[in-house]
N, C-alpha and C. Protein backbone atom coordinates (compact mmCIF):
# COMPACT_ATOMS: atom_id res chain seq x y z
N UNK A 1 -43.25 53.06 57.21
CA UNK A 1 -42.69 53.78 56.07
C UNK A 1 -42.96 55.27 56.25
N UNK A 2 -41.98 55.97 55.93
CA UNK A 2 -42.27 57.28 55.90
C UNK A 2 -43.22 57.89 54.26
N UNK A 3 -44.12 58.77 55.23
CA UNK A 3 -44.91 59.48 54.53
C UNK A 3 -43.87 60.18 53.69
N UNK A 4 -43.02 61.10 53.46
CA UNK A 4 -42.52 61.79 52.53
C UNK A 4 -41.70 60.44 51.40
N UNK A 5 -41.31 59.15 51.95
CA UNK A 5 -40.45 58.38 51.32
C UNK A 5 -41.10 58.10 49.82
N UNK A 6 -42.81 57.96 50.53
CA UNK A 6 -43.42 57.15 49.01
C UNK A 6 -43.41 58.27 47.78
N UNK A 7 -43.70 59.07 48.30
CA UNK A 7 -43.32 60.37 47.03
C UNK A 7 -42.56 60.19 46.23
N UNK A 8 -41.18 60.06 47.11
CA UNK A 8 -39.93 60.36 46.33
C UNK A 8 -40.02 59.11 45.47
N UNK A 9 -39.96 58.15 45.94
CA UNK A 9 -39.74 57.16 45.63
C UNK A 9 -40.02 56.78 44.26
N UNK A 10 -41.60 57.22 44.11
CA UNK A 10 -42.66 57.16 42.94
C UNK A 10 -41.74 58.23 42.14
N UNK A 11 -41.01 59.47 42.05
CA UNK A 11 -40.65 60.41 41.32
C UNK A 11 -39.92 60.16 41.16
N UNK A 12 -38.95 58.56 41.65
CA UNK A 12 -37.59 58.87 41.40
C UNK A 12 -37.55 57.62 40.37
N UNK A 13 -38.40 56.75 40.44
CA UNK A 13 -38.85 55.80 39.42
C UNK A 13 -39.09 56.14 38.07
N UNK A 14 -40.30 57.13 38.24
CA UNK A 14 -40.23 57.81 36.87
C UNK A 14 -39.58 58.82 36.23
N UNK A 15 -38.53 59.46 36.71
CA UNK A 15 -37.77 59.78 36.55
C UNK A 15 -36.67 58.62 35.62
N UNK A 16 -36.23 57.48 36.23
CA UNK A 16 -35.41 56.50 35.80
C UNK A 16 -36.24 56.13 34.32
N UNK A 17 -38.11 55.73 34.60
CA UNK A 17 -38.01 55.27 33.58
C UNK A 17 -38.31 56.33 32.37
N UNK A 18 -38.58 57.08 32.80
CA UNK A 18 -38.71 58.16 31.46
C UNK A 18 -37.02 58.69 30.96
N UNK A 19 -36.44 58.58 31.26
CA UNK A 19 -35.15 58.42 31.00
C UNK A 19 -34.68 57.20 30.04
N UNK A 20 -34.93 56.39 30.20
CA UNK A 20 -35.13 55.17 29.72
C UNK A 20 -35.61 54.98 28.61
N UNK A 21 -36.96 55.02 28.71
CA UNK A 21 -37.47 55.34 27.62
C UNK A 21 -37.19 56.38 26.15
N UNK A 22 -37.14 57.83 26.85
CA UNK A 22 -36.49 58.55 25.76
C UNK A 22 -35.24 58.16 24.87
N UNK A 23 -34.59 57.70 26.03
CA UNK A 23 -33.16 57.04 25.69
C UNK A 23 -31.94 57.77 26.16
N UNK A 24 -32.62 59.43 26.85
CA UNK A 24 -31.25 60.12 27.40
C UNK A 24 -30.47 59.50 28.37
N UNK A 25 -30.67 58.44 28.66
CA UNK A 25 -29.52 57.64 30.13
C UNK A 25 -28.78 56.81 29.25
N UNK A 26 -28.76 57.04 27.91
CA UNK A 26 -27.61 55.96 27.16
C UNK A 26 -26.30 56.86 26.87
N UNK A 27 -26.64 58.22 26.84
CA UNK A 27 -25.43 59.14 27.07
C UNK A 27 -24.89 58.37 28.40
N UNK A 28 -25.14 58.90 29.77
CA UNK A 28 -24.36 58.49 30.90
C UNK A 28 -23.85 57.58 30.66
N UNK A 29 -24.46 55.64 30.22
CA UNK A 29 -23.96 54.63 29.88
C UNK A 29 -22.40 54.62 29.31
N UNK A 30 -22.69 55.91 28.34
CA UNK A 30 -21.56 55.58 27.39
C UNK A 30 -20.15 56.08 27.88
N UNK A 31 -20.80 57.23 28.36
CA UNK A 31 -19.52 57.84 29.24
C UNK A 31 -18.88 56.95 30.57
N UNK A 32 -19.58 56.61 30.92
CA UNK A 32 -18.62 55.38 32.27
C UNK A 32 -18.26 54.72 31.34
N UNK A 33 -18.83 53.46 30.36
CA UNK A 33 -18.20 52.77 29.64
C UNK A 33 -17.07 53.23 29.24
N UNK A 34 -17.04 54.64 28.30
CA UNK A 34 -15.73 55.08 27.65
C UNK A 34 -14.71 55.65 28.87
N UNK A 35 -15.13 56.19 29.87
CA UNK A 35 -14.09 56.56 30.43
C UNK A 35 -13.54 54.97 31.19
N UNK A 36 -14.37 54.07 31.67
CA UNK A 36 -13.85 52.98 32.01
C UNK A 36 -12.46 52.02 31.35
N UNK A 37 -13.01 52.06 29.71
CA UNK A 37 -12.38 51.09 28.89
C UNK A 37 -11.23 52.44 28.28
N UNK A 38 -10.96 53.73 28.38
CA UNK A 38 -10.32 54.54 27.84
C UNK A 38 -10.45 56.00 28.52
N UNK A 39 -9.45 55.96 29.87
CA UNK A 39 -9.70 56.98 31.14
C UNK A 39 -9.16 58.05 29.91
N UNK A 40 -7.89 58.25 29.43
CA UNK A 40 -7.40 58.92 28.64
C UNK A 40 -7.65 59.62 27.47
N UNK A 41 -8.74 59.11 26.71
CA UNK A 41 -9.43 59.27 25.78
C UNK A 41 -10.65 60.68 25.96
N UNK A 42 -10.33 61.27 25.67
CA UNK A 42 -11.60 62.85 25.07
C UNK A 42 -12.99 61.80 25.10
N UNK A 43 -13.91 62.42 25.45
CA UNK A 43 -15.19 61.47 25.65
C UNK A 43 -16.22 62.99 24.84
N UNK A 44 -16.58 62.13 24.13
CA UNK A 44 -17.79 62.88 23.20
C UNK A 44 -18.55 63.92 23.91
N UNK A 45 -19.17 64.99 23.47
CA UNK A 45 -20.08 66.00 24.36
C UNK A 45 -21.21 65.08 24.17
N UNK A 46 -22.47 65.51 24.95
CA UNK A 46 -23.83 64.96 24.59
C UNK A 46 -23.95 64.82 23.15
N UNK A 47 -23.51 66.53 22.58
CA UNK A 47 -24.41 66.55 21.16
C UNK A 47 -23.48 65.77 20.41
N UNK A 48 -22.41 65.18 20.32
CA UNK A 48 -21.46 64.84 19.26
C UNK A 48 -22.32 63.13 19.23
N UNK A 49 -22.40 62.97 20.71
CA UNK A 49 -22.65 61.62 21.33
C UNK A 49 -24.18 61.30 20.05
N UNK A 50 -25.14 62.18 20.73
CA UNK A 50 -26.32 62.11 19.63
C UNK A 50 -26.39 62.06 18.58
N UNK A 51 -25.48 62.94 17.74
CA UNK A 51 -25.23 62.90 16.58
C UNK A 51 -25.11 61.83 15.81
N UNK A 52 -23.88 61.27 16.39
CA UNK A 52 -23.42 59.92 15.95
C UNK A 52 -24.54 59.18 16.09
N UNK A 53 -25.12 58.74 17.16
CA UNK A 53 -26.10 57.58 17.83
C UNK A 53 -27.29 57.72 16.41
N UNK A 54 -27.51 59.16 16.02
CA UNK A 54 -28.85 59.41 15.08
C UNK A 54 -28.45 58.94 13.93
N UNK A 55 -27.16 59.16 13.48
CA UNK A 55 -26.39 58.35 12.06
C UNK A 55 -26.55 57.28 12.03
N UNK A 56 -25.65 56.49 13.20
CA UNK A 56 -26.00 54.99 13.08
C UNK A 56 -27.04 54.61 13.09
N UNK A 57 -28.51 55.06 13.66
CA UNK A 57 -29.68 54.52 13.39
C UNK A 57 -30.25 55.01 12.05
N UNK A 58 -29.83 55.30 11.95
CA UNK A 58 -30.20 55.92 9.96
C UNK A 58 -29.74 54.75 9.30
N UNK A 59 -28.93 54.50 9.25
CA UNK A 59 -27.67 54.08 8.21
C UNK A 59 -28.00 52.18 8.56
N UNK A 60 -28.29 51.74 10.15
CA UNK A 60 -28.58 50.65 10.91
C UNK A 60 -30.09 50.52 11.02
N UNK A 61 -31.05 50.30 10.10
CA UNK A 61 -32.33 50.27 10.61
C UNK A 61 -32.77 49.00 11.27
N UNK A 62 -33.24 48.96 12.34
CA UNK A 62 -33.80 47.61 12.88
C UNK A 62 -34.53 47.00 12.46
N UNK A 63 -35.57 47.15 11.99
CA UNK A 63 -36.81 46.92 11.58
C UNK A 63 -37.59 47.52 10.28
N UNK A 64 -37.82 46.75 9.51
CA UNK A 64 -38.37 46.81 7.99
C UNK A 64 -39.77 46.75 7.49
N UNK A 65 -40.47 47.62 7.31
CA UNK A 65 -41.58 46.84 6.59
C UNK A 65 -41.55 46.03 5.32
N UNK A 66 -41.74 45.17 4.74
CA UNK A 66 -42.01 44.11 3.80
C UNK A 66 -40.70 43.65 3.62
């Protein structure tokens, strides 16, 4: 194995999962999805994308106490 490989490798992991986690790789998601299912269609900026995503979890709560 190359000495420079394990580096990357390790940075490129956390990279993926801190992405993940925050939740900024559900933008990209959405955009292949939408351009997939609707090439033609205007595709949201990030911020419009967020916007929305922060409404629906307002409005959609998952989880309740009592």
């Amino acid at each position: 194995m190359n000495a420079a490989r394990g580096p990357r490798a390790v940075f490129r992991y956390l990279r993926w999962y801190l992405r993940e986690l925050t939740g900024e790789a559900e933008y990209d998601r959405y955009r292949a999805r939408h351009l997939g299912h609707h090439p033609h269609a205007p595709v949201l900026t990030r911020r419009e994308y967020e916007v929305l995503r922060t409404l629906h979890r307002e409005t959609h709560p998952q989880s309740r106490c009592c």
